[in-house]
N, C-alpha and C. Protein backbone atom coordinates (compact mmCIF):
# COMPACT_ATOMS: atom_id res chain seq x y z
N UNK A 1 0.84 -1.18 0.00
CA UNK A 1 0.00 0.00 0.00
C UNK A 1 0.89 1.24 0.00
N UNK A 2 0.63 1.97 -0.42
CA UNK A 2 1.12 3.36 -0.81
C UNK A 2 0.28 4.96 -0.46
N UNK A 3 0.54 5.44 0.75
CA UNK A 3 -0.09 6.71 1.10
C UNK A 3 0.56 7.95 0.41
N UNK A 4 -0.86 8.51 -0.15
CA UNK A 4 -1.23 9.82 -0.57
C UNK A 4 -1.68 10.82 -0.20
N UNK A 5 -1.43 11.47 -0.02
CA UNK A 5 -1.96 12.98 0.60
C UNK A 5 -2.84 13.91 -0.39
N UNK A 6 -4.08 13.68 -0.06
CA UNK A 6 -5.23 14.31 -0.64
C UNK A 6 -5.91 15.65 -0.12
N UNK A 7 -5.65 16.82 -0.22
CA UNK A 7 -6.12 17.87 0.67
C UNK A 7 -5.87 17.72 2.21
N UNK A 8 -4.72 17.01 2.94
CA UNK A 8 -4.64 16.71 4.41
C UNK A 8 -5.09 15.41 4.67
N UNK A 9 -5.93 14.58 3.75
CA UNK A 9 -6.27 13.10 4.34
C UNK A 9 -5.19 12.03 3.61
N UNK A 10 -4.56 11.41 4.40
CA UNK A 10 -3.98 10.37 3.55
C UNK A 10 -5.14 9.35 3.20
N UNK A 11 -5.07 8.98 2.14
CA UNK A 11 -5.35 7.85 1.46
C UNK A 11 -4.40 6.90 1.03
N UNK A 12 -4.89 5.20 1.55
CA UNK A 12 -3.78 4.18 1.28
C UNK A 12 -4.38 3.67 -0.63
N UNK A 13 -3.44 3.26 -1.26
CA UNK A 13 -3.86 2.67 -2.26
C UNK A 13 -3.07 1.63 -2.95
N UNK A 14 -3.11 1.12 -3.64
CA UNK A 14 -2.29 0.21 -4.55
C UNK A 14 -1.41 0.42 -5.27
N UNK A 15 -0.39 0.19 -6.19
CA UNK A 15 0.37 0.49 -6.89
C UNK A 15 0.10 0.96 -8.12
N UNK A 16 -0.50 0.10 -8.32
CA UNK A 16 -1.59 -0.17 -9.73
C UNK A 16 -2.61 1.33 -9.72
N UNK A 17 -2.81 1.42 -8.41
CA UNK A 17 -3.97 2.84 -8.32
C UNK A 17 -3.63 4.01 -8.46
N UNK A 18 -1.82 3.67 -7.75
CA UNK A 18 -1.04 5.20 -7.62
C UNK A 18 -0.04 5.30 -9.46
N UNK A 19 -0.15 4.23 -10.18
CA UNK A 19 0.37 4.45 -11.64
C UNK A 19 -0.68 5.17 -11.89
N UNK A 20 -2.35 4.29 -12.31
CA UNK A 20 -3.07 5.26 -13.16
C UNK A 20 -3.25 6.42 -12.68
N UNK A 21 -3.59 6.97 -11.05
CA UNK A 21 -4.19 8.45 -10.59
C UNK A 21 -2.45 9.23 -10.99
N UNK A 22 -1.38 8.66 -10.61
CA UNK A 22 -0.45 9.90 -11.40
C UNK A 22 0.02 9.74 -13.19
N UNK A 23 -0.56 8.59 -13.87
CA UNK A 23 -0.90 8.84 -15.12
C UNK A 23 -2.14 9.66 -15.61
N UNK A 24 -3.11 9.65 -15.01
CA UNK A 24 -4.18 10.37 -15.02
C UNK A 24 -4.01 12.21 -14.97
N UNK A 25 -3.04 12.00 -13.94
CA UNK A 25 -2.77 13.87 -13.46
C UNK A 25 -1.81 14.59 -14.35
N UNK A 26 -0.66 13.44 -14.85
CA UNK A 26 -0.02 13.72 -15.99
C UNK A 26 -0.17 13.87 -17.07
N UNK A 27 -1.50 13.46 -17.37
CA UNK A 27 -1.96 13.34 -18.73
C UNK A 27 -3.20 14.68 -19.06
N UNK A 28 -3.79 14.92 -18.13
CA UNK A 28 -4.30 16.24 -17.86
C UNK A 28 -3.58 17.89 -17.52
N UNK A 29 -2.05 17.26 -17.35
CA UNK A 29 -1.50 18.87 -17.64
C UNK A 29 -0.80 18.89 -18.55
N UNK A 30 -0.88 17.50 -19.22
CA UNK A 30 -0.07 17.53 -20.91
C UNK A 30 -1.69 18.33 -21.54
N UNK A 31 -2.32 17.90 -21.69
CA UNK A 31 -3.55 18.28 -22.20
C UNK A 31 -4.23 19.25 -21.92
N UNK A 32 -3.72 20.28 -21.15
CA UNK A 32 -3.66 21.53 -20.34
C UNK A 32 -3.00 22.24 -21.57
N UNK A 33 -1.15 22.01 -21.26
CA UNK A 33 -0.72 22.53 -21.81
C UNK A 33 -0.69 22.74 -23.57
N UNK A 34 -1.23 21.89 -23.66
CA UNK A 34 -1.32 21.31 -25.18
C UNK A 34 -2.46 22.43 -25.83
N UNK A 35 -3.30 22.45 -25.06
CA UNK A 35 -4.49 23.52 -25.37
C UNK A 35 -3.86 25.15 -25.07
N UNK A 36 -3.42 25.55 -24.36
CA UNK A 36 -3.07 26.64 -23.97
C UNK A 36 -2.02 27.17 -25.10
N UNK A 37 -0.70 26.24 -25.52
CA UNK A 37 0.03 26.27 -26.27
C UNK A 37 -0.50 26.76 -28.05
N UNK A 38 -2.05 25.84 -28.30
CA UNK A 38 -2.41 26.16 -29.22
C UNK A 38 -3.49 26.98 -29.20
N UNK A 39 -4.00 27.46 -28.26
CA UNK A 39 -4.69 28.81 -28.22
C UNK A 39 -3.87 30.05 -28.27
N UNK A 40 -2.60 30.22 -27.78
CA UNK A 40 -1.56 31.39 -28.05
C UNK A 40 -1.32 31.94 -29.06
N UNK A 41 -1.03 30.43 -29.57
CA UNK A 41 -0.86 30.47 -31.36
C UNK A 41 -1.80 30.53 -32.29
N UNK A 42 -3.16 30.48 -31.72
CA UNK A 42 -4.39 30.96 -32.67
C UNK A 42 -4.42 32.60 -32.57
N UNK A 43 -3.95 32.96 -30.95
CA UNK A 43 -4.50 34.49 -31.38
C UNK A 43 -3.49 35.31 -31.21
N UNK A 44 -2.38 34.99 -31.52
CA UNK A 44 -1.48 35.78 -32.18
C UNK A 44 -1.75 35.50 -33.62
N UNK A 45 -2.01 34.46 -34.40
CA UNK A 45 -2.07 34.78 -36.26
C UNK A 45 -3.25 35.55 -36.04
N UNK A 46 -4.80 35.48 -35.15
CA UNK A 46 -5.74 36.15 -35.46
C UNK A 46 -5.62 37.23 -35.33
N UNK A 47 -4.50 37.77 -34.15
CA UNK A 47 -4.07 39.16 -33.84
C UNK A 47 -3.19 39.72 -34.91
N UNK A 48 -2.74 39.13 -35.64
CA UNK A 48 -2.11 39.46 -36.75
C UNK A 48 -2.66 40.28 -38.19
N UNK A 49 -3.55 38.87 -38.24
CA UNK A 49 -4.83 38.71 -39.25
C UNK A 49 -5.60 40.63 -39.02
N UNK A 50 -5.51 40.67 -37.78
CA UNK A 50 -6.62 41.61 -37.30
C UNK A 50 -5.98 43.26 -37.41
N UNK A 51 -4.43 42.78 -37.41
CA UNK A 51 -3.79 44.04 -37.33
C UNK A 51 -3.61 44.63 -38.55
N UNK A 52 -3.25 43.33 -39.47
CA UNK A 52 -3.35 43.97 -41.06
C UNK A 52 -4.33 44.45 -41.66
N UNK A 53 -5.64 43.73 -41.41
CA UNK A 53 -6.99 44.23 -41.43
C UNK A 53 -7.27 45.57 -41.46
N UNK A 54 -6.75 46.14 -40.09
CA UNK A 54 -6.94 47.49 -39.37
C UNK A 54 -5.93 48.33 -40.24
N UNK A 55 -4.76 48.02 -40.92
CA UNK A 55 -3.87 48.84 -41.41
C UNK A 55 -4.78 49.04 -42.73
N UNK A 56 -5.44 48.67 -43.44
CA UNK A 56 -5.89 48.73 -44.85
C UNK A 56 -7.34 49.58 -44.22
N UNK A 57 -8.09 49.05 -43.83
CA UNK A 57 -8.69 50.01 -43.32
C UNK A 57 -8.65 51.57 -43.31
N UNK A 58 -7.24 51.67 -42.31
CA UNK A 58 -6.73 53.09 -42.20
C UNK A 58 -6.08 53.71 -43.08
N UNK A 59 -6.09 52.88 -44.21
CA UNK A 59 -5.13 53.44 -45.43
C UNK A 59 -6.20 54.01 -46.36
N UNK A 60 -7.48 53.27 -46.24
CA UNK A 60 -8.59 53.57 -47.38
C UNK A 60 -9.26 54.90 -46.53
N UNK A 61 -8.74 55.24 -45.59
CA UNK A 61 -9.77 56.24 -45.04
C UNK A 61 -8.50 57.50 -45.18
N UNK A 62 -7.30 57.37 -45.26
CA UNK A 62 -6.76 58.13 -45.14
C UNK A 62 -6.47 58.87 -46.87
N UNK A 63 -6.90 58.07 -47.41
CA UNK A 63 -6.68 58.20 -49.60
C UNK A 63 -7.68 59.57 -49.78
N UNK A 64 -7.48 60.28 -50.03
CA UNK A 64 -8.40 61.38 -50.81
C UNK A 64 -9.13 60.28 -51.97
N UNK A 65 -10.39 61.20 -51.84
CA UNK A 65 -11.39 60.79 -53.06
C UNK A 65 -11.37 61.28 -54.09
């Protein structure tokens, strides 16, 4: 048996219990990071996307008619 510390309570468990719950916790901040990593990188091109946008914009308003 193998004690864990859960918010202040130990809990005893198995080996087998303490692979999957710290495969489990590991695999949820890969998948954390994995999302976060590719949300950065969505809105910086969209921030990009958005900035060039805004430059043409300000170019057509700035053109005499």
């Amino acid at each position: 048996m193998i004690p864990r510390n859960i918010h202040g309570t130990v809990v005893y468990e198995t080996k087998e219990e303490d692979r999957r719950l710290t495969l489990l916790e590991d695999s949820s901040v890969i998948v954390f990071l994995a999302g976060l990593g590719f949300g950065l990188v969505y809105l910086r091109k969209w921030g990009i996307a958005q900035a060039l946008a805004g430059d043409d914009e300000d170019q057509l308003a700035e053109q005499p008619r």
